[in-house]
PDB file of N, CA and C in Angstrom:
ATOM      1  N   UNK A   1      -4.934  28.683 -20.381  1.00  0.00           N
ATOM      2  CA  UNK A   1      -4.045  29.713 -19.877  1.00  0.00           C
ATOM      3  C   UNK A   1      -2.901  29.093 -19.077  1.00  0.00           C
ATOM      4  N   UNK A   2      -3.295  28.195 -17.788  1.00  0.00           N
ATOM      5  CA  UNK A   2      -2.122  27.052 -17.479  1.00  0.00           C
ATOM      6  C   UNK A   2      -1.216  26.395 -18.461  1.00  0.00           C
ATOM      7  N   UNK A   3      -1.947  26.005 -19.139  1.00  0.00           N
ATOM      8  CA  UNK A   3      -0.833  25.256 -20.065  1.00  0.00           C
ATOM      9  C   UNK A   3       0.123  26.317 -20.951  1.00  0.00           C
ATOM     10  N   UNK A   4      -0.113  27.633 -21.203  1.00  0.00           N
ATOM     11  CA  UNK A   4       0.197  28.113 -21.747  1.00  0.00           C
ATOM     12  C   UNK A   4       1.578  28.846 -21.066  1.00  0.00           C
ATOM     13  N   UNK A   5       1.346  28.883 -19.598  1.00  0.00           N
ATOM     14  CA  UNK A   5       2.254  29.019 -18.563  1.00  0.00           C
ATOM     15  C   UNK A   5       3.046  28.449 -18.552  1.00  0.00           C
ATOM     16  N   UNK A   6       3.107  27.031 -18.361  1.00  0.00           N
ATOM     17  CA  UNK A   6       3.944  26.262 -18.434  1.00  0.00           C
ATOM     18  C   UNK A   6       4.867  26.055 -19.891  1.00  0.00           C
ATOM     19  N   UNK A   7       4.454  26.032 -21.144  1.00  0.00           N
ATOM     20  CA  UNK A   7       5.138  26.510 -22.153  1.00  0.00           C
ATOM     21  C   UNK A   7       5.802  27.245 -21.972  1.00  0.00           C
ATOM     22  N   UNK A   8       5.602  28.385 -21.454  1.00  0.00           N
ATOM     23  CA  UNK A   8       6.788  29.456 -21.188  1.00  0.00           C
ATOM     24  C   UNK A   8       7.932  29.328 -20.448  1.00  0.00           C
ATOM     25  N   UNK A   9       7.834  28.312 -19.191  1.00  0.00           N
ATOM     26  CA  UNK A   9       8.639  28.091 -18.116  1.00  0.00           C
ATOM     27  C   UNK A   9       9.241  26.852 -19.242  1.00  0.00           C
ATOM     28  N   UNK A  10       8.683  26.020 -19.452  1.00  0.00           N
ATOM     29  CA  UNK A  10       9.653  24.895 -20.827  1.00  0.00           C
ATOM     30  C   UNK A  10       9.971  25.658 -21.484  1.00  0.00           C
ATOM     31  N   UNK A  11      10.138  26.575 -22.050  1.00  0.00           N
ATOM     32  CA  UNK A  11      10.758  27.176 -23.283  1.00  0.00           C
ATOM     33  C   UNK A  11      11.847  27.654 -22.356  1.00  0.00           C
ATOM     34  N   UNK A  12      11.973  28.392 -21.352  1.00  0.00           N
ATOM     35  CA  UNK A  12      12.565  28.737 -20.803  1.00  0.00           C
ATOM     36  C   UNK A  12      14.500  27.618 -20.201  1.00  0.00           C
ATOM     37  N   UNK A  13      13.869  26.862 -19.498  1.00  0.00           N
ATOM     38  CA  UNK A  13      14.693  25.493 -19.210  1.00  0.00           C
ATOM     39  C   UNK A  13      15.339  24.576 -20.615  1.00  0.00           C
ATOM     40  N   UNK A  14      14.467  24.948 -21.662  1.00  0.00           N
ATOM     41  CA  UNK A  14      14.870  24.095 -23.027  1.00  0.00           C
ATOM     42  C   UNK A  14      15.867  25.208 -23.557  1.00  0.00           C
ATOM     43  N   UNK A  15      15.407  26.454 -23.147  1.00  0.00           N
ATOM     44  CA  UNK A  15      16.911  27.674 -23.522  1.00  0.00           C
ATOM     45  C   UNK A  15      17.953  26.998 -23.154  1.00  0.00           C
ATOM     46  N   UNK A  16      18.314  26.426 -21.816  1.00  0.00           N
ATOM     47  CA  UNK A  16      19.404  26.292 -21.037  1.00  0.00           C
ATOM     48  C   UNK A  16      19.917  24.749 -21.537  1.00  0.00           C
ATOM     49  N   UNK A  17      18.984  24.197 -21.996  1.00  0.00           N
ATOM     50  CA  UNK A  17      19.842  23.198 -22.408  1.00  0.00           C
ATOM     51  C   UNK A  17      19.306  22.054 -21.714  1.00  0.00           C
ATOM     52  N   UNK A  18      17.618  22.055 -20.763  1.00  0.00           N
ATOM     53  CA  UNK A  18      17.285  21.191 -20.025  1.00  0.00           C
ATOM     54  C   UNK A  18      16.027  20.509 -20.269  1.00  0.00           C
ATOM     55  N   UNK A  19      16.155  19.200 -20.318  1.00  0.00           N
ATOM     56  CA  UNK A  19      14.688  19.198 -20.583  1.00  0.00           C
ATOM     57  C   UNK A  19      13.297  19.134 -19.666  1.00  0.00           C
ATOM     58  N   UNK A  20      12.717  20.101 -19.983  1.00  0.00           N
ATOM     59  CA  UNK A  20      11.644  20.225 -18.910  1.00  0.00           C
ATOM     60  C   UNK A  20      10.319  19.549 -19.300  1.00  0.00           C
ATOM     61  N   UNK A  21       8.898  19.764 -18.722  1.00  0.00           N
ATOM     62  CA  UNK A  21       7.855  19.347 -19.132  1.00  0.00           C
ATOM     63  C   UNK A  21       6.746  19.606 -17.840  1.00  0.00           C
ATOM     64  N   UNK A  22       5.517  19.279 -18.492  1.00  0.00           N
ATOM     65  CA  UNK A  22       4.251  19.701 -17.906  1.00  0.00           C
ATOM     66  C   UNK A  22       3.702  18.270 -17.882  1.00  0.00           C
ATOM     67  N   UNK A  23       2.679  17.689 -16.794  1.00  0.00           N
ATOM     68  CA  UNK A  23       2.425  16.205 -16.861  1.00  0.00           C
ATOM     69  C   UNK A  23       1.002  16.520 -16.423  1.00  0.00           C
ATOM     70  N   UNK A  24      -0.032  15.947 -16.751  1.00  0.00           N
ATOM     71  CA  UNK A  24      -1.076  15.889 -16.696  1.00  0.00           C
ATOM     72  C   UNK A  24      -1.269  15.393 -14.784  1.00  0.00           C
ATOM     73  N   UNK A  25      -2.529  16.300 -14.429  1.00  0.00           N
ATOM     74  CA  UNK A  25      -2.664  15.758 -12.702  1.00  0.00           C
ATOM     75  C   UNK A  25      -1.950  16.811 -12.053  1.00  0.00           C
ATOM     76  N   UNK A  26      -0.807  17.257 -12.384  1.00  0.00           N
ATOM     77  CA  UNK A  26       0.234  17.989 -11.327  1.00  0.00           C
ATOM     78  C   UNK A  26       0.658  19.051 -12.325  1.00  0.00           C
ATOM     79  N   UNK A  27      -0.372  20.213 -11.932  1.00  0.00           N
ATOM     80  CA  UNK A  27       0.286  21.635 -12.808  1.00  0.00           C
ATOM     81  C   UNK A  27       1.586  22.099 -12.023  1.00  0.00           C
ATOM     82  N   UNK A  28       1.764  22.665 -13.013  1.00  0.00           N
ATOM     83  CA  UNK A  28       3.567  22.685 -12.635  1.00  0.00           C
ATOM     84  C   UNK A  28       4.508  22.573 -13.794  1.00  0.00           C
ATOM     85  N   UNK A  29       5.931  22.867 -13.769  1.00  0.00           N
ATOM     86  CA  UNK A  29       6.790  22.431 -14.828  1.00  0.00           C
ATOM     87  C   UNK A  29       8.062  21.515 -13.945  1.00  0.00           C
ATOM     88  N   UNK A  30       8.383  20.000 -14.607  1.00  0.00           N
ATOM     89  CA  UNK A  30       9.317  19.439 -13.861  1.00  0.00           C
ATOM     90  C   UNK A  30      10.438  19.335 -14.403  1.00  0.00           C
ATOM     91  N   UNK A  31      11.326  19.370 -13.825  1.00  0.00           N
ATOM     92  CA  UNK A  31      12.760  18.236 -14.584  1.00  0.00           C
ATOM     93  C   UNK A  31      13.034  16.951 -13.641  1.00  0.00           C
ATOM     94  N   UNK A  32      13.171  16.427 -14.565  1.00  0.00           N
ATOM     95  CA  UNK A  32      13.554  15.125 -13.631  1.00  0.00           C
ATOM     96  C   UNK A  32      11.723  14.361 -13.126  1.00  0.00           C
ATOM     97  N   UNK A  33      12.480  14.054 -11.878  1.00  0.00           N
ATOM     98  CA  UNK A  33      11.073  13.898 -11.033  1.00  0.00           C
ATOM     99  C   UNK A  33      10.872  15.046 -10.066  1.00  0.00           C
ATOM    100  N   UNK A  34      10.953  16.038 -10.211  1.00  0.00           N
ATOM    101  CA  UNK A  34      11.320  17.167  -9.268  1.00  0.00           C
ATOM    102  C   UNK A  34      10.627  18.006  -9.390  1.00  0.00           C
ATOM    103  N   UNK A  35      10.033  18.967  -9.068  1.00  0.00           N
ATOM    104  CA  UNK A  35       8.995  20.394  -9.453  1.00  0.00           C
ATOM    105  C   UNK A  35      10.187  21.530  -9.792  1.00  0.00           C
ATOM    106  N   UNK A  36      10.017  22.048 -11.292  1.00  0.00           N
ATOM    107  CA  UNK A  36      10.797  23.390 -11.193  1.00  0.00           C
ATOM    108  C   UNK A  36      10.284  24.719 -10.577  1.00  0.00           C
ATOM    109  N   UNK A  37       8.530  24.690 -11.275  1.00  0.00           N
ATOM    110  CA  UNK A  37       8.037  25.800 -11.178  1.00  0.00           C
ATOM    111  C   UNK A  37       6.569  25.679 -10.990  1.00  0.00           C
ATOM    112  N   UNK A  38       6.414  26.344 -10.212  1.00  0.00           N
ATOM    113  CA  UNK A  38       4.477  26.281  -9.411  1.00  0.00           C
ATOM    114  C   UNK A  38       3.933  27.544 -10.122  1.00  0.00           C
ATOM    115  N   UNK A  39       2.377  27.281 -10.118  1.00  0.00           N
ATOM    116  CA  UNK A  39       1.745  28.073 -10.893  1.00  0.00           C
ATOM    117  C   UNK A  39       0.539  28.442  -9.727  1.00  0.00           C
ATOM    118  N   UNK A  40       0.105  29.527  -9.784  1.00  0.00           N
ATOM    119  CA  UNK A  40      -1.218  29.754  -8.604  1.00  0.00           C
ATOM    120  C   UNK A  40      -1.947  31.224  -9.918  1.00  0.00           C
ATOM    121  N   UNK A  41      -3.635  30.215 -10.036  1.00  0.00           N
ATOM    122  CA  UNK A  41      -4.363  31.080 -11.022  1.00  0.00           C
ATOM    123  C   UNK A  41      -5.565  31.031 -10.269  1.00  0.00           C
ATOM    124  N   UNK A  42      -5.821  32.250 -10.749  1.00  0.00           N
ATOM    125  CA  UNK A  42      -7.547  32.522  -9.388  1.00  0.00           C
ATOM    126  C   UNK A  42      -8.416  33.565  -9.801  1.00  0.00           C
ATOM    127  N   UNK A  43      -9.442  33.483 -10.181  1.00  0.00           N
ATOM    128  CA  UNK A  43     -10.750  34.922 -10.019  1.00  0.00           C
ATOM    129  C   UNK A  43     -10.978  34.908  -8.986  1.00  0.00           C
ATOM    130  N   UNK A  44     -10.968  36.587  -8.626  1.00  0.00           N
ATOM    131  CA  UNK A  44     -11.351  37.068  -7.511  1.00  0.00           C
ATOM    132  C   UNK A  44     -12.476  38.324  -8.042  1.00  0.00           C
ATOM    133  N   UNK A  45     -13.709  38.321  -7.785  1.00  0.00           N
ATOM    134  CA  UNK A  45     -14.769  38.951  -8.286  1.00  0.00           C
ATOM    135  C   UNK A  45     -14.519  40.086  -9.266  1.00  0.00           C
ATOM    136  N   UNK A  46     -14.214  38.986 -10.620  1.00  0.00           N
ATOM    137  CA  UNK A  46     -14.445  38.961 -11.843  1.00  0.00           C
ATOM    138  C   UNK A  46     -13.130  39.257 -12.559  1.00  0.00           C
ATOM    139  N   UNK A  47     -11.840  39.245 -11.668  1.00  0.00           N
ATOM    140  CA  UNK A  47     -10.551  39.704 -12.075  1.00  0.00           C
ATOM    141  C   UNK A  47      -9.781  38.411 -11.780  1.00  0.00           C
ATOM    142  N   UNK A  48      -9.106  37.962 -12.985  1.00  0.00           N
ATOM    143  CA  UNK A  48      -8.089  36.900 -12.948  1.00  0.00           C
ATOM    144  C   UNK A  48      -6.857  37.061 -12.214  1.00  0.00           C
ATOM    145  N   UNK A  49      -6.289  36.820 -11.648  1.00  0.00           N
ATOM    146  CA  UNK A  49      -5.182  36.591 -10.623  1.00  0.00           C
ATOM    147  C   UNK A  49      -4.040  35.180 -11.095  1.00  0.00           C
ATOM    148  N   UNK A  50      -2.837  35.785 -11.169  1.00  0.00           N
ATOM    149  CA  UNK A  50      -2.182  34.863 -11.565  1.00  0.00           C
ATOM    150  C   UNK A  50      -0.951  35.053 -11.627  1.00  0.00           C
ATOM    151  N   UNK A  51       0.041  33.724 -10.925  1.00  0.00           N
ATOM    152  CA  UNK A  51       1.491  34.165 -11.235  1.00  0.00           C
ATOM    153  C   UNK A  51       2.419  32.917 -10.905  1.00  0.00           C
ATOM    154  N   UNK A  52       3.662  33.118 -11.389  1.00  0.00           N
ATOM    155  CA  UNK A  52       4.451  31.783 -11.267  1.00  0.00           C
ATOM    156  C   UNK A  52       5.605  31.879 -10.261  1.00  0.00           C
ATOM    157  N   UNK A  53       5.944  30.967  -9.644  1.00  0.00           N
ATOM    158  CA  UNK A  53       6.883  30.943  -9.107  1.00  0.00           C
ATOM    159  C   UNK A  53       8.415  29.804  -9.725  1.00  0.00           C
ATOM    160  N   UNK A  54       9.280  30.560 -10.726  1.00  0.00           N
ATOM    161  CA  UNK A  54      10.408  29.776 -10.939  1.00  0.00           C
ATOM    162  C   UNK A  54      11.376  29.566 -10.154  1.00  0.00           C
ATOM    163  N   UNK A  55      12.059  28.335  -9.417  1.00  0.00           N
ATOM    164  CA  UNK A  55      13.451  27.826  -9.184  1.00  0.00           C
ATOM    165  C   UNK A  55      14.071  28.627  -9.759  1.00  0.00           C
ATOM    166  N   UNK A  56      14.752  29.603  -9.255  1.00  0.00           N
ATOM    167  CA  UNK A  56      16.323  29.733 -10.122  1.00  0.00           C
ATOM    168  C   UNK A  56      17.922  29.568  -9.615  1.00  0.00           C
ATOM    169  N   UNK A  57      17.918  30.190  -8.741  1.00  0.00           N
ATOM    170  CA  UNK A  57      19.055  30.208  -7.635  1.00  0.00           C
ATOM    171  C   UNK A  57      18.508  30.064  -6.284  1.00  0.00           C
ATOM    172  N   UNK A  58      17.450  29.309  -6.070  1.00  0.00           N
ATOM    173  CA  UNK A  58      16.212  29.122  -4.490  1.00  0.00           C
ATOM    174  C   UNK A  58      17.651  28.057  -3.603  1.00  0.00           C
ATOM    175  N   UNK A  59      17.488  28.712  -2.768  1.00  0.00           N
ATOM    176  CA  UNK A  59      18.192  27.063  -1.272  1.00  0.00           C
ATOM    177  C   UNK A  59      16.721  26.421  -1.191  1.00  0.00           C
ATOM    178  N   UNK A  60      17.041  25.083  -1.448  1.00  0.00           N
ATOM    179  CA  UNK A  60      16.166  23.815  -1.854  1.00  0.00           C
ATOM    180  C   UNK A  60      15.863  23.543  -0.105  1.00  0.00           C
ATOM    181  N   UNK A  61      16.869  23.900   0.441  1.00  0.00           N
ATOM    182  CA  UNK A  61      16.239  23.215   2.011  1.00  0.00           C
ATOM    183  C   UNK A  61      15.843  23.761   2.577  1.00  0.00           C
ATOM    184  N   UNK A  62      14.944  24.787   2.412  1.00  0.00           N
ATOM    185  CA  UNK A  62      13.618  25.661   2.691  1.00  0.00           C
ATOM    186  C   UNK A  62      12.519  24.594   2.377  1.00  0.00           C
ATOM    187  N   UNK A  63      12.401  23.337   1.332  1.00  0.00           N
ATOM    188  CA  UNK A  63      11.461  22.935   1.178  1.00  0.00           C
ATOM    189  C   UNK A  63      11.538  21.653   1.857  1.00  0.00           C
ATOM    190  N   UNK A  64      12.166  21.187   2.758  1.00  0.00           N
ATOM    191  CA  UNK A  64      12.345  20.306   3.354  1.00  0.00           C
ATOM    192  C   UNK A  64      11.608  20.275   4.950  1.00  0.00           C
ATOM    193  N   UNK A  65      10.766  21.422   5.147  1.00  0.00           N
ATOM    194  CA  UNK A  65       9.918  21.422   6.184  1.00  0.00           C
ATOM    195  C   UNK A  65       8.844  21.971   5.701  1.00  0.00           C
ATOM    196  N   UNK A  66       8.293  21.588   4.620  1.00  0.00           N
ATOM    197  CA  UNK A  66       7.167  21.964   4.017  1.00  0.00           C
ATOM    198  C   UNK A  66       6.737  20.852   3.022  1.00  0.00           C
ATOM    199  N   UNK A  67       5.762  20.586   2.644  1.00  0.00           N
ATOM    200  CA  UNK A  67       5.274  19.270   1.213  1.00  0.00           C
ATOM    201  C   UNK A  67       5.034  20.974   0.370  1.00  0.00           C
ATOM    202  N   UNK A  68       5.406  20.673  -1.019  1.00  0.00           N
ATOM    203  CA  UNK A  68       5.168  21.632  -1.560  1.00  0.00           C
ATOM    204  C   UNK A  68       3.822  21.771  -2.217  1.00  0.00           C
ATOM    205  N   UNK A  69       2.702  22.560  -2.415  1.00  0.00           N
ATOM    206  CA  UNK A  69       2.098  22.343  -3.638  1.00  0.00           C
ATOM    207  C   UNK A  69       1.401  20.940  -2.838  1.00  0.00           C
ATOM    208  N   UNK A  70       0.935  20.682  -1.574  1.00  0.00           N
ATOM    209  CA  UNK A  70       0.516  19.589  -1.241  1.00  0.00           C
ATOM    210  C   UNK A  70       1.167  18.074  -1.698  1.00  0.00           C
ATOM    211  N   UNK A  71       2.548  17.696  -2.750  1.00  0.00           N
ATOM    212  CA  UNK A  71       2.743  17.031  -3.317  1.00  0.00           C
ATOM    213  C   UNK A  71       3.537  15.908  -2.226  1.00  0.00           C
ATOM    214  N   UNK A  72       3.191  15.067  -1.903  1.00  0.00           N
ATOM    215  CA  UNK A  72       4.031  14.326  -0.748  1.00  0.00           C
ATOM    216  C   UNK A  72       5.675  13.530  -1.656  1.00  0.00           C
ATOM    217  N   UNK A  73       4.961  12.749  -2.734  1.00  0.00           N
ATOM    218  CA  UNK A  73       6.187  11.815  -3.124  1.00  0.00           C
ATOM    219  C   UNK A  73       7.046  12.248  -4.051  1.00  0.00           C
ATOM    220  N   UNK A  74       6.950  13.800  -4.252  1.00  0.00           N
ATOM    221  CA  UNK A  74       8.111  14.619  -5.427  1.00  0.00           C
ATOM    222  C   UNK A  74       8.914  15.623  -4.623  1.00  0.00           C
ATOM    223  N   UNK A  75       9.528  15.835  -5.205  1.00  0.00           N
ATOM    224  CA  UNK A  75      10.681  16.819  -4.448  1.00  0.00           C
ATOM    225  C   UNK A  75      10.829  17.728  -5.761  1.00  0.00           C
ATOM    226  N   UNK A  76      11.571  19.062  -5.123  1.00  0.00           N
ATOM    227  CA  UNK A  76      11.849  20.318  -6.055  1.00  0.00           C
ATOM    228  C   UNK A  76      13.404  20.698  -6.122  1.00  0.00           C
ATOM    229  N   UNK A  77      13.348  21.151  -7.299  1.00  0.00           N
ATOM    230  CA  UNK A  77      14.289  21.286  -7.880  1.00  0.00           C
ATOM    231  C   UNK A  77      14.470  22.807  -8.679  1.00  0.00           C
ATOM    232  N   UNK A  78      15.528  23.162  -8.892  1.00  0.00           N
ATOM    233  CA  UNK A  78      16.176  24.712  -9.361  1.00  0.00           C
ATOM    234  C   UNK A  78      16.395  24.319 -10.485  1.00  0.00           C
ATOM    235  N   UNK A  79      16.955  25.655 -11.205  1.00  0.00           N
ATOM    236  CA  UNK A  79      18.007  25.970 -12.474  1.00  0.00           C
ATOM    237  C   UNK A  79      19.006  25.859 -12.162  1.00  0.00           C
ATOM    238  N   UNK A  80      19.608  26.496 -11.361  1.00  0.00           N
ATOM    239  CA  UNK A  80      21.318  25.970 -10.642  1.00  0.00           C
ATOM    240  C   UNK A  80      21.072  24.576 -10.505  1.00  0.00           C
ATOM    241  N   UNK A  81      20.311  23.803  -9.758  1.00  0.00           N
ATOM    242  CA  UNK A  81      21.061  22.325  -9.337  1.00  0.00           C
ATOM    243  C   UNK A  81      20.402  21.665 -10.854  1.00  0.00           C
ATOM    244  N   UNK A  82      20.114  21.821 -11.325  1.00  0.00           N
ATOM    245  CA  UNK A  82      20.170  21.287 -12.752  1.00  0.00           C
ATOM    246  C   UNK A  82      21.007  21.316 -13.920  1.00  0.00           C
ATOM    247  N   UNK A  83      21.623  22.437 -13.268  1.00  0.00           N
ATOM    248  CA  UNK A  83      22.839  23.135 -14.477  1.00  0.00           C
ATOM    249  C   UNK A  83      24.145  22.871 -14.127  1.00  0.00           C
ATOM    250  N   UNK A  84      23.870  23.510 -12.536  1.00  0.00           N
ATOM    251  CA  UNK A  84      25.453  22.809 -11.998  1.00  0.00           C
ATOM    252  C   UNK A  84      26.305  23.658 -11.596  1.00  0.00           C
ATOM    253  N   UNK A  85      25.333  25.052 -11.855  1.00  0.00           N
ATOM    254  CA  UNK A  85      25.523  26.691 -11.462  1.00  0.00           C
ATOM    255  C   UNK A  85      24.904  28.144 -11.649  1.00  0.00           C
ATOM    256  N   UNK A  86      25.313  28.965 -10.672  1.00  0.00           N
ATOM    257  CA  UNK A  86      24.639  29.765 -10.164  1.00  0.00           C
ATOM    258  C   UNK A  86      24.407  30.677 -11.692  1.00  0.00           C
ATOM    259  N   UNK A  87      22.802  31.106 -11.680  1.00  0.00           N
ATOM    260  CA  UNK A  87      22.608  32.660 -13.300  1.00  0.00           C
ATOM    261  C   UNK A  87      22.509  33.300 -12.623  1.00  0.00           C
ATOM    262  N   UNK A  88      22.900  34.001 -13.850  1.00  0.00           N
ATOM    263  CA  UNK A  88      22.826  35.445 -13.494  1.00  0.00           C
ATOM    264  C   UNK A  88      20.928  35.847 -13.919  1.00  0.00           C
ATOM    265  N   UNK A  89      20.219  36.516 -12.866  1.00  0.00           N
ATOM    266  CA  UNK A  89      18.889  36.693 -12.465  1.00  0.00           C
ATOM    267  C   UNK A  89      18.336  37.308 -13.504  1.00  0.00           C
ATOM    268  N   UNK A  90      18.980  38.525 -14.063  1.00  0.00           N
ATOM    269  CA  UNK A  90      18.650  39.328 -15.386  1.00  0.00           C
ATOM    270  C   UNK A  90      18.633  38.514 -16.214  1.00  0.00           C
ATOM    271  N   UNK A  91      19.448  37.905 -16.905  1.00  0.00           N
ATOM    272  CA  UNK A  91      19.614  36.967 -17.557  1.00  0.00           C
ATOM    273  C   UNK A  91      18.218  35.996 -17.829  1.00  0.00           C
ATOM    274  N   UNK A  92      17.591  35.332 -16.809  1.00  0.00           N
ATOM    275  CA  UNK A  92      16.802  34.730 -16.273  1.00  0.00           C
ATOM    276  C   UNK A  92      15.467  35.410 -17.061  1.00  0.00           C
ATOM    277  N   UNK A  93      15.321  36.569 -16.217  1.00  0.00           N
ATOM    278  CA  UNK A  93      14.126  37.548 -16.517  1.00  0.00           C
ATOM    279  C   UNK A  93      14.350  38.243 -17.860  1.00  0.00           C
ATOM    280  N   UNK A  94      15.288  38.116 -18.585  1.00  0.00           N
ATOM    281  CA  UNK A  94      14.789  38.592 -20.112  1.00  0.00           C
ATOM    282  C   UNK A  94      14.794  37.546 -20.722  1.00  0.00           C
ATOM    283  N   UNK A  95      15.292  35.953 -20.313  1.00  0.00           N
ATOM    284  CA  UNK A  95      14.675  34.608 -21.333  1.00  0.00           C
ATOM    285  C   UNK A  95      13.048  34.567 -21.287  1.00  0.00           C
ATOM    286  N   UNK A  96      12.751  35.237 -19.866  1.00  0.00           N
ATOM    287  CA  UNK A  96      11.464  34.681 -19.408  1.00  0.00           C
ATOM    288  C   UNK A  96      10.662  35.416 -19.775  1.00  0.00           C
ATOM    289  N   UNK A  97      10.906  36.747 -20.317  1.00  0.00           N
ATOM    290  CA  UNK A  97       9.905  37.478 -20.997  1.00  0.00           C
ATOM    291  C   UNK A  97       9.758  38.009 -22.376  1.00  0.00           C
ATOM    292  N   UNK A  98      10.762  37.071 -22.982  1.00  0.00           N
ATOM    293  CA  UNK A  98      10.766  36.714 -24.796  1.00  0.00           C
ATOM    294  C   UNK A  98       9.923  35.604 -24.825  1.00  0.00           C
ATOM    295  N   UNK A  99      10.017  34.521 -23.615  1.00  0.00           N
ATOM    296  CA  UNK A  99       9.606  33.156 -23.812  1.00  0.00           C
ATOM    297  C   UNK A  99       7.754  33.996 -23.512  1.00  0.00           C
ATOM    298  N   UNK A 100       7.581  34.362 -22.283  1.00  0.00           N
ATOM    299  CA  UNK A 100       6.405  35.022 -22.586  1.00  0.00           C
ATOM    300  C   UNK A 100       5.811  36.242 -23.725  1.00  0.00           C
ATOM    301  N   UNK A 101       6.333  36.599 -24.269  1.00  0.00           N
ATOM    302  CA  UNK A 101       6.089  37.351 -25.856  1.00  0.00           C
ATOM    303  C   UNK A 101       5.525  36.270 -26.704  1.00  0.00           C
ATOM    304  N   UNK A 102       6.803  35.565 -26.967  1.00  0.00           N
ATOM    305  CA  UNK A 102       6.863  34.246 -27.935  1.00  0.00           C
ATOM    306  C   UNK A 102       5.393  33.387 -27.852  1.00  0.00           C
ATOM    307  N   UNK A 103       4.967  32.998 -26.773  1.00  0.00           N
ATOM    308  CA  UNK A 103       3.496  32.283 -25.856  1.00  0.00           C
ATOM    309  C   UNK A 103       2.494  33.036 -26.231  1.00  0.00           C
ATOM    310  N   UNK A 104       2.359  34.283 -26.035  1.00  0.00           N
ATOM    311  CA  UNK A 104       1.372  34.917 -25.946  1.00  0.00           C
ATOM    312  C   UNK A 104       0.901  36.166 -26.764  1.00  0.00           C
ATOM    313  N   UNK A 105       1.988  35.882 -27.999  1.00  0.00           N
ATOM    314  CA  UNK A 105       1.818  36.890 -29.103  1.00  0.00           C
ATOM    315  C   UNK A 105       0.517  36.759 -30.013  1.00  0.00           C
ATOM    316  N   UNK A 106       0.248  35.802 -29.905  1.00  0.00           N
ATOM    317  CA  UNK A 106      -1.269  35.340 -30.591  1.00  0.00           C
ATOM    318  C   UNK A 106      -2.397  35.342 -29.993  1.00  0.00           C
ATOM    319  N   UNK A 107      -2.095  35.240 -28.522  1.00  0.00           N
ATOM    320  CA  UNK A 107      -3.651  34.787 -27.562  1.00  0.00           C
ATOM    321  C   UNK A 107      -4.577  36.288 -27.571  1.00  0.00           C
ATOM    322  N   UNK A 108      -5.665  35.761 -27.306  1.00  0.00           N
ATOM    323  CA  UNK A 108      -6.740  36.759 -27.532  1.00  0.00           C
ATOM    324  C   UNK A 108      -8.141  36.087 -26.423  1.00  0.00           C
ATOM    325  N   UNK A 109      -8.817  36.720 -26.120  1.00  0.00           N
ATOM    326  CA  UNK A 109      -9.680  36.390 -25.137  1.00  0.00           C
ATOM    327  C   UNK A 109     -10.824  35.154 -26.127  1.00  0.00           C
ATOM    328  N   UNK A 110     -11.106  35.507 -27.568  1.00  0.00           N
ATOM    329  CA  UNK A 110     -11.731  34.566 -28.440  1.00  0.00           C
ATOM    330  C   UNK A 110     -10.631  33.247 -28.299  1.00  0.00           C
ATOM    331  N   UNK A 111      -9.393  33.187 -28.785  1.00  0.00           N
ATOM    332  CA  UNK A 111      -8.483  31.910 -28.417  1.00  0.00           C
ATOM    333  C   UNK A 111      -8.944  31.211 -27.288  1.00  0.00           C
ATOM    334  N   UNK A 112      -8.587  31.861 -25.937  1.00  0.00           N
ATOM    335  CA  UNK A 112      -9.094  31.039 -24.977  1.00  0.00           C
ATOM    336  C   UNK A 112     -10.167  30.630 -24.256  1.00  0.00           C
ATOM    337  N   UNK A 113     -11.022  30.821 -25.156  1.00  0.00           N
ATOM    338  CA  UNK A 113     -12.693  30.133 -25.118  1.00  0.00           C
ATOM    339  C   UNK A 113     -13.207  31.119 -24.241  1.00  0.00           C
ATOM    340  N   UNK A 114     -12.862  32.515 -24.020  1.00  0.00           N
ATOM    341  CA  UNK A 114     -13.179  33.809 -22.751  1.00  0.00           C
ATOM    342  C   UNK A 114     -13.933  34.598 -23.836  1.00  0.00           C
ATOM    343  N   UNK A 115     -15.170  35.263 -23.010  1.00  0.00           N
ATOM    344  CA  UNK A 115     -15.774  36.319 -23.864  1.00  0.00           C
ATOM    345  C   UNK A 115     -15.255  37.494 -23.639  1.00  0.00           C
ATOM    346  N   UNK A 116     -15.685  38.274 -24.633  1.00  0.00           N
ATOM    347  CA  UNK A 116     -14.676  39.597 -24.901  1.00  0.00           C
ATOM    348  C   UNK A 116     -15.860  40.810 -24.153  1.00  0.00           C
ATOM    349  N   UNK A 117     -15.252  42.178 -23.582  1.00  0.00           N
ATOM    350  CA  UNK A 117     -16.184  43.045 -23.280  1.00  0.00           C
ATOM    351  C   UNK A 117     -17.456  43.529 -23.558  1.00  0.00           C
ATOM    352  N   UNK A 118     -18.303  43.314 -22.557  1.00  0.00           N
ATOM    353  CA  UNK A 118     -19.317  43.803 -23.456  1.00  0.00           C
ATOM    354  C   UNK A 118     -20.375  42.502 -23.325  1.00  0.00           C
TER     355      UNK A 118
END
């Protein structure tokens, strides 16, 4: 289901023209050496919990009194400072929910090794 997250956030950044990626050890999606996008997935008695947080237009020096994601020797990074300018947010949120269609048009609770009701 993580990885499948992160596909979406790469599909997303590879729209724009950037190349992103997922690295084994550190969930997440990066460019560069940088974190674009954090992921937080959780059961809470018996209900999955889950959601992403994308860079898009964020002020980066909010994270400069914080380690993000516990990560000491990486730093984070946006869609603007990767691009070189400010999106438009809509914009953003309908790549991001074709790119999630596109991901998750096939998955099924049998796909991801989850039993079904019942």
């Amino acid at each position: 289901f993580l990885r499948l997250l992160e596909a979406v956030v790469v599909d997303v950044a590879e729209g724009y023209g950037l190349e992103a990626y997922a690295t084994p050890g550190y969930a997440g999606v990066w460019g560069g050496e940088e974190k674009l996008a954090a992921f937080g997935v959780a059961v809470k008695q018996g209900v999955a919990l889950h959601g992403l947080a994308l860079n898009v237009n964020t002020n980066l020096e909010d994270f400069q009194v914080i380690v993000p994601c516990g990560i000491k020797d990486k730093g984070v990074t946006s869609l603007q400072r990767l691009l070189g300018r400010e999106l438009d947010m809509d914009e953003v949120k309908t790549r991001l929910t074709a790119a999630f269609r596109a991901r998750f048009a096939d998955v099924s609770a049998p796909t991801l090794g989850l039993s079904g009701p019942g």
